[in-house]
C-alpha atoms as a PDB file:
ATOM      1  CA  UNK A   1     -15.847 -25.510  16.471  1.00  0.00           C
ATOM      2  CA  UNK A   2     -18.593 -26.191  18.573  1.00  0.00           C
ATOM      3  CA  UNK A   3     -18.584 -22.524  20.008  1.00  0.00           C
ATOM      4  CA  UNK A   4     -19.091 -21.311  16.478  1.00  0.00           C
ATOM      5  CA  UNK A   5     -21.755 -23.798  15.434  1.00  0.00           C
ATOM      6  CA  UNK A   6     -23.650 -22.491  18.726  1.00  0.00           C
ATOM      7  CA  UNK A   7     -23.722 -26.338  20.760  1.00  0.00           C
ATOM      8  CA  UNK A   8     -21.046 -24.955  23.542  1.00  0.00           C
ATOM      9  CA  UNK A   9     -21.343 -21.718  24.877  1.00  0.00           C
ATOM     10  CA  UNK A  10     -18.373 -19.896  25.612  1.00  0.00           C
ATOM     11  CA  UNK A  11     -18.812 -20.647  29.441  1.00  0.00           C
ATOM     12  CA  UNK A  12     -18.979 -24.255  29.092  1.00  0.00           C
ATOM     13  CA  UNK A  13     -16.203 -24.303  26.804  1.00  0.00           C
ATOM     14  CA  UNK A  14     -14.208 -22.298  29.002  1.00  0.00           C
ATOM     15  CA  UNK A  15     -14.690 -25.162  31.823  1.00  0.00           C
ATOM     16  CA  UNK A  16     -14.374 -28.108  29.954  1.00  0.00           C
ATOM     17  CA  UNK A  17     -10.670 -26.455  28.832  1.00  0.00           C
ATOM     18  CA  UNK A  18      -9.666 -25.722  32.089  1.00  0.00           C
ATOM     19  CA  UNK A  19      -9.452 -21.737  30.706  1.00  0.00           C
ATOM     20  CA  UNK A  20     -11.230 -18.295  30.948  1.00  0.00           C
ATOM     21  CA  UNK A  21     -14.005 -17.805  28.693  1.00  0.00           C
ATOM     22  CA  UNK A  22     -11.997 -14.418  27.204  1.00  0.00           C
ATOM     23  CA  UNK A  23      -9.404 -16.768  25.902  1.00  0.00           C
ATOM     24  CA  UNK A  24     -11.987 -18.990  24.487  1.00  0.00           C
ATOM     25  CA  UNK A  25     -13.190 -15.895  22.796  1.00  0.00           C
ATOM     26  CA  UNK A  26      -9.807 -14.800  21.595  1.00  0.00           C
ATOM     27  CA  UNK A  27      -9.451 -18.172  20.260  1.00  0.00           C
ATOM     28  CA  UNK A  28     -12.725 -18.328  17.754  1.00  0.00           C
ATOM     29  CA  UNK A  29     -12.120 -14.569  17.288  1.00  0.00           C
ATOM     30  CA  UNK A  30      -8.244 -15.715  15.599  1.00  0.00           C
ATOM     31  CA  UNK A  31     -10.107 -18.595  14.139  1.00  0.00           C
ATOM     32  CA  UNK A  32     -12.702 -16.733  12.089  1.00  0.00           C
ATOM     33  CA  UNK A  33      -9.937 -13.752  11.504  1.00  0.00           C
ATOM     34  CA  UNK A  34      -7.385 -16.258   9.624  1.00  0.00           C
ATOM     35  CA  UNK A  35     -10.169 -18.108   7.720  1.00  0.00           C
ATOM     36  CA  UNK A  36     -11.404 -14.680   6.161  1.00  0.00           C
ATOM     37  CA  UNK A  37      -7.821 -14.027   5.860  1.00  0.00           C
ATOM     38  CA  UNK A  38      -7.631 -17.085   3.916  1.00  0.00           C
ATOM     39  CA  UNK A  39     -10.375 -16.251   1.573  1.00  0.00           C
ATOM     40  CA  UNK A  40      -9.002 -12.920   0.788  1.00  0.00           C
ATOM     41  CA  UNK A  41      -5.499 -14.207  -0.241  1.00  0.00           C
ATOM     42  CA  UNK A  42      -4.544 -14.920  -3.499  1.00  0.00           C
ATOM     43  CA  UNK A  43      -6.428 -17.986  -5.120  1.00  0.00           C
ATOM     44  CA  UNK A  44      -4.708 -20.227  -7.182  1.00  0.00           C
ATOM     45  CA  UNK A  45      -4.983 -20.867 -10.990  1.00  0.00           C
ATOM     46  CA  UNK A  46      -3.717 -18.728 -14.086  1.00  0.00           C
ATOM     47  CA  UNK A  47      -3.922 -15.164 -12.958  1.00  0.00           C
ATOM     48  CA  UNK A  48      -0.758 -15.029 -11.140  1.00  0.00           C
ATOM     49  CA  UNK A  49      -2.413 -15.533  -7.795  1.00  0.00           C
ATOM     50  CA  UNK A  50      -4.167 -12.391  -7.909  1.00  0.00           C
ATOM     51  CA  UNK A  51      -7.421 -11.971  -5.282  1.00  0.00           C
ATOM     52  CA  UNK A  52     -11.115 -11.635  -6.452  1.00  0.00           C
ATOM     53  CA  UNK A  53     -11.094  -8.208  -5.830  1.00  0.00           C
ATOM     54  CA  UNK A  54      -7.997  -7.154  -7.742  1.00  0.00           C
ATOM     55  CA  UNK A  55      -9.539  -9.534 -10.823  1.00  0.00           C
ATOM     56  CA  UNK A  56     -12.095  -7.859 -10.989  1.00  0.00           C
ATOM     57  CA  UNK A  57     -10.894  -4.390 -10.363  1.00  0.00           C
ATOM     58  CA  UNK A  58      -8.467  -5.425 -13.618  1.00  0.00           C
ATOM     59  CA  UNK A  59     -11.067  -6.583 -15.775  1.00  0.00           C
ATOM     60  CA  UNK A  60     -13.050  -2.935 -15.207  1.00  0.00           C
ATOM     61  CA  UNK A  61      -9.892  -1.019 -16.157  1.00  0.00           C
ATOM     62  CA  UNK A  62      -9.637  -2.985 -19.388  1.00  0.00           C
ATOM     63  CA  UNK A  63     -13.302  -2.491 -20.566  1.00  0.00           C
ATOM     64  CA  UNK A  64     -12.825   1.204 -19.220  1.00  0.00           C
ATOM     65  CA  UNK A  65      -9.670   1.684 -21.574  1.00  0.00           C
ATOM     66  CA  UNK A  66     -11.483  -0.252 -24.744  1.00  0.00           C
ATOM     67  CA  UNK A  67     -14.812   1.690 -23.953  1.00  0.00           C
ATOM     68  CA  UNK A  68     -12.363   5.426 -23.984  1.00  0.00           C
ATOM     69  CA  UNK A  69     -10.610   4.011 -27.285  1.00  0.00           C
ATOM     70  CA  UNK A  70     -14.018   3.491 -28.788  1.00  0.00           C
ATOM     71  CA  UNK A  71     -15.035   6.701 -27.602  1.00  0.00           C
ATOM     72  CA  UNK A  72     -12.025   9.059 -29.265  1.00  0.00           C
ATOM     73  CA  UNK A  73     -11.992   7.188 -32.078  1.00  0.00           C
ATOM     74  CA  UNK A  74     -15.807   7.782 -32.954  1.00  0.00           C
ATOM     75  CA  UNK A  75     -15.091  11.686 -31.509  1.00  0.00           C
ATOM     76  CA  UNK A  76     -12.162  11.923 -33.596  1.00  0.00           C
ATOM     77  CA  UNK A  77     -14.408  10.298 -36.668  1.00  0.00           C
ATOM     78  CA  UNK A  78     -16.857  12.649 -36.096  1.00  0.00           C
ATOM     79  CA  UNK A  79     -14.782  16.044 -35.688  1.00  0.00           C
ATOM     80  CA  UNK A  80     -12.634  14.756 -39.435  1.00  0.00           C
ATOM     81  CA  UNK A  81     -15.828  13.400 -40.978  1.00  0.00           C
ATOM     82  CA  UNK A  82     -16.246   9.582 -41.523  1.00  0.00           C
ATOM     83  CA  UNK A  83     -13.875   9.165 -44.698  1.00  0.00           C
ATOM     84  CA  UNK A  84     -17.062   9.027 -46.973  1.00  0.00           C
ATOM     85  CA  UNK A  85     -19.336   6.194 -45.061  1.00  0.00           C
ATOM     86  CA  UNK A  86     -22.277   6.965 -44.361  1.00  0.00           C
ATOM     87  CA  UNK A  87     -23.217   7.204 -40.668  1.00  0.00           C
ATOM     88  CA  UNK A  88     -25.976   4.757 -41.089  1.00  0.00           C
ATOM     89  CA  UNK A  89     -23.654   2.638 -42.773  1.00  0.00           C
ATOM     90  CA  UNK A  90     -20.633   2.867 -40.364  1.00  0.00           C
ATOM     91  CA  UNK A  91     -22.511   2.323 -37.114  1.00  0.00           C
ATOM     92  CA  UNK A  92     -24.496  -1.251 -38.917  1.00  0.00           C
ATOM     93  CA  UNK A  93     -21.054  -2.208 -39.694  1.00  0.00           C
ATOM     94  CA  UNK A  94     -19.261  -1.580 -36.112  1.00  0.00           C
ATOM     95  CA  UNK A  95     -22.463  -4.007 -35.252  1.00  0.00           C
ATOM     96  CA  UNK A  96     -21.672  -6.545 -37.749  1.00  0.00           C
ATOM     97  CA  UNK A  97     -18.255  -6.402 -36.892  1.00  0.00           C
ATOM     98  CA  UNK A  98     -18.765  -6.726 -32.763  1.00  0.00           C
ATOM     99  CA  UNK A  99     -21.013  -9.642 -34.062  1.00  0.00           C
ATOM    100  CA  UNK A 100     -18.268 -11.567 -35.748  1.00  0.00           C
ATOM    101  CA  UNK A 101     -19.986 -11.020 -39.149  1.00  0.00           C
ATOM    102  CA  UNK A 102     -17.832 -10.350 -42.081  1.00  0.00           C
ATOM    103  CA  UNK A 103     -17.757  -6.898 -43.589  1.00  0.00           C
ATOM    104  CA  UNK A 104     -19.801  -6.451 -46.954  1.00  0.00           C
ATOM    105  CA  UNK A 105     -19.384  -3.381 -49.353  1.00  0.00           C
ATOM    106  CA  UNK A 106     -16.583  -1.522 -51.092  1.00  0.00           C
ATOM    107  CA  UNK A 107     -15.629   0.510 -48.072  1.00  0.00           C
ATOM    108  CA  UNK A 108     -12.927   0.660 -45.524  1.00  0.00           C
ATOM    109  CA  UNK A 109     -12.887  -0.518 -42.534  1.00  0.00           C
ATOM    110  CA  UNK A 110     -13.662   2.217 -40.081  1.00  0.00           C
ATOM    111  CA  UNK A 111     -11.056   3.210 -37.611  1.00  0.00           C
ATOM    112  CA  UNK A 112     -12.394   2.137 -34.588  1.00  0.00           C
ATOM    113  CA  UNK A 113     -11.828  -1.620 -35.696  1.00  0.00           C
ATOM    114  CA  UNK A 114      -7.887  -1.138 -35.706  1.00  0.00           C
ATOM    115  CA  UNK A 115      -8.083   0.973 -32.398  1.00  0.00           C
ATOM    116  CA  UNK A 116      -9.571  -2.344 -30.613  1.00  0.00           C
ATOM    117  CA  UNK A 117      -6.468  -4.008 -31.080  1.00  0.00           C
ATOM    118  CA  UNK A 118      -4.448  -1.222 -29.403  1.00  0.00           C
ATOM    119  CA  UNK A 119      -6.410  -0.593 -26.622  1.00  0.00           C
ATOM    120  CA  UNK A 120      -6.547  -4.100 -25.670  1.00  0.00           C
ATOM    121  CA  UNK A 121      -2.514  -3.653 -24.997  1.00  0.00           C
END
């Protein structure tokens, strides 16, 4: 520990061990290998011991597959017309509805809202 903090030099290490100073250096190099070892290994709690980087790679591909639902359903809106709502009207409601407020008007719900569910699966 000292050789990493920088209070021994390799050297001095080396002698006080009774060793070479390349097997000192092997030794902090296995050291500092297995701790970032460590930190890349799975890290416990509720996501199945999963690593940061596969988390997070996860998370992407679900906002990826919910932001490609949104898009065909708004493409496939478009290309069949939007079921007589407005455009104006359908996009302040797809806010409202992202907002958590509660739908107003004699409409239906547009499609996207019913795609969300399935592309969260």
């Amino acid at each position: 520990m000292a050789v990493l903090k920088g209070e021994l030099s390799l050297a001095e290490a080396a002698r006080r061990h009774g060793v070479s100073s390349a097997t000192v250096g092997n030794w902090r190099d296995r050291f500092v290998d297995a701790g970032k070892a460590g930190m890349d290994r799975s890290l416990p709690g509720p996501d199945g011991g999963q690593s940061q980087t596969e988390r997070r790679l996860r998370t992407e591909c679900k906002e990826l597959k919910l932001a490609l639902a949104e898009a065909t359903v708004q493409l496939r809106i478009w290309q069949k017309g939007s079921a007589g709502i407005p455009e104006r009207t359908y996009w302040r409601r797809l806010a409202r509805h992202r907002a958590g407020d509660p739908a107003k008007g004699p409409w239906p719900a547009p499609k996207a809202d019913a795609v969300e569910a399935t592309a969260a699966k």
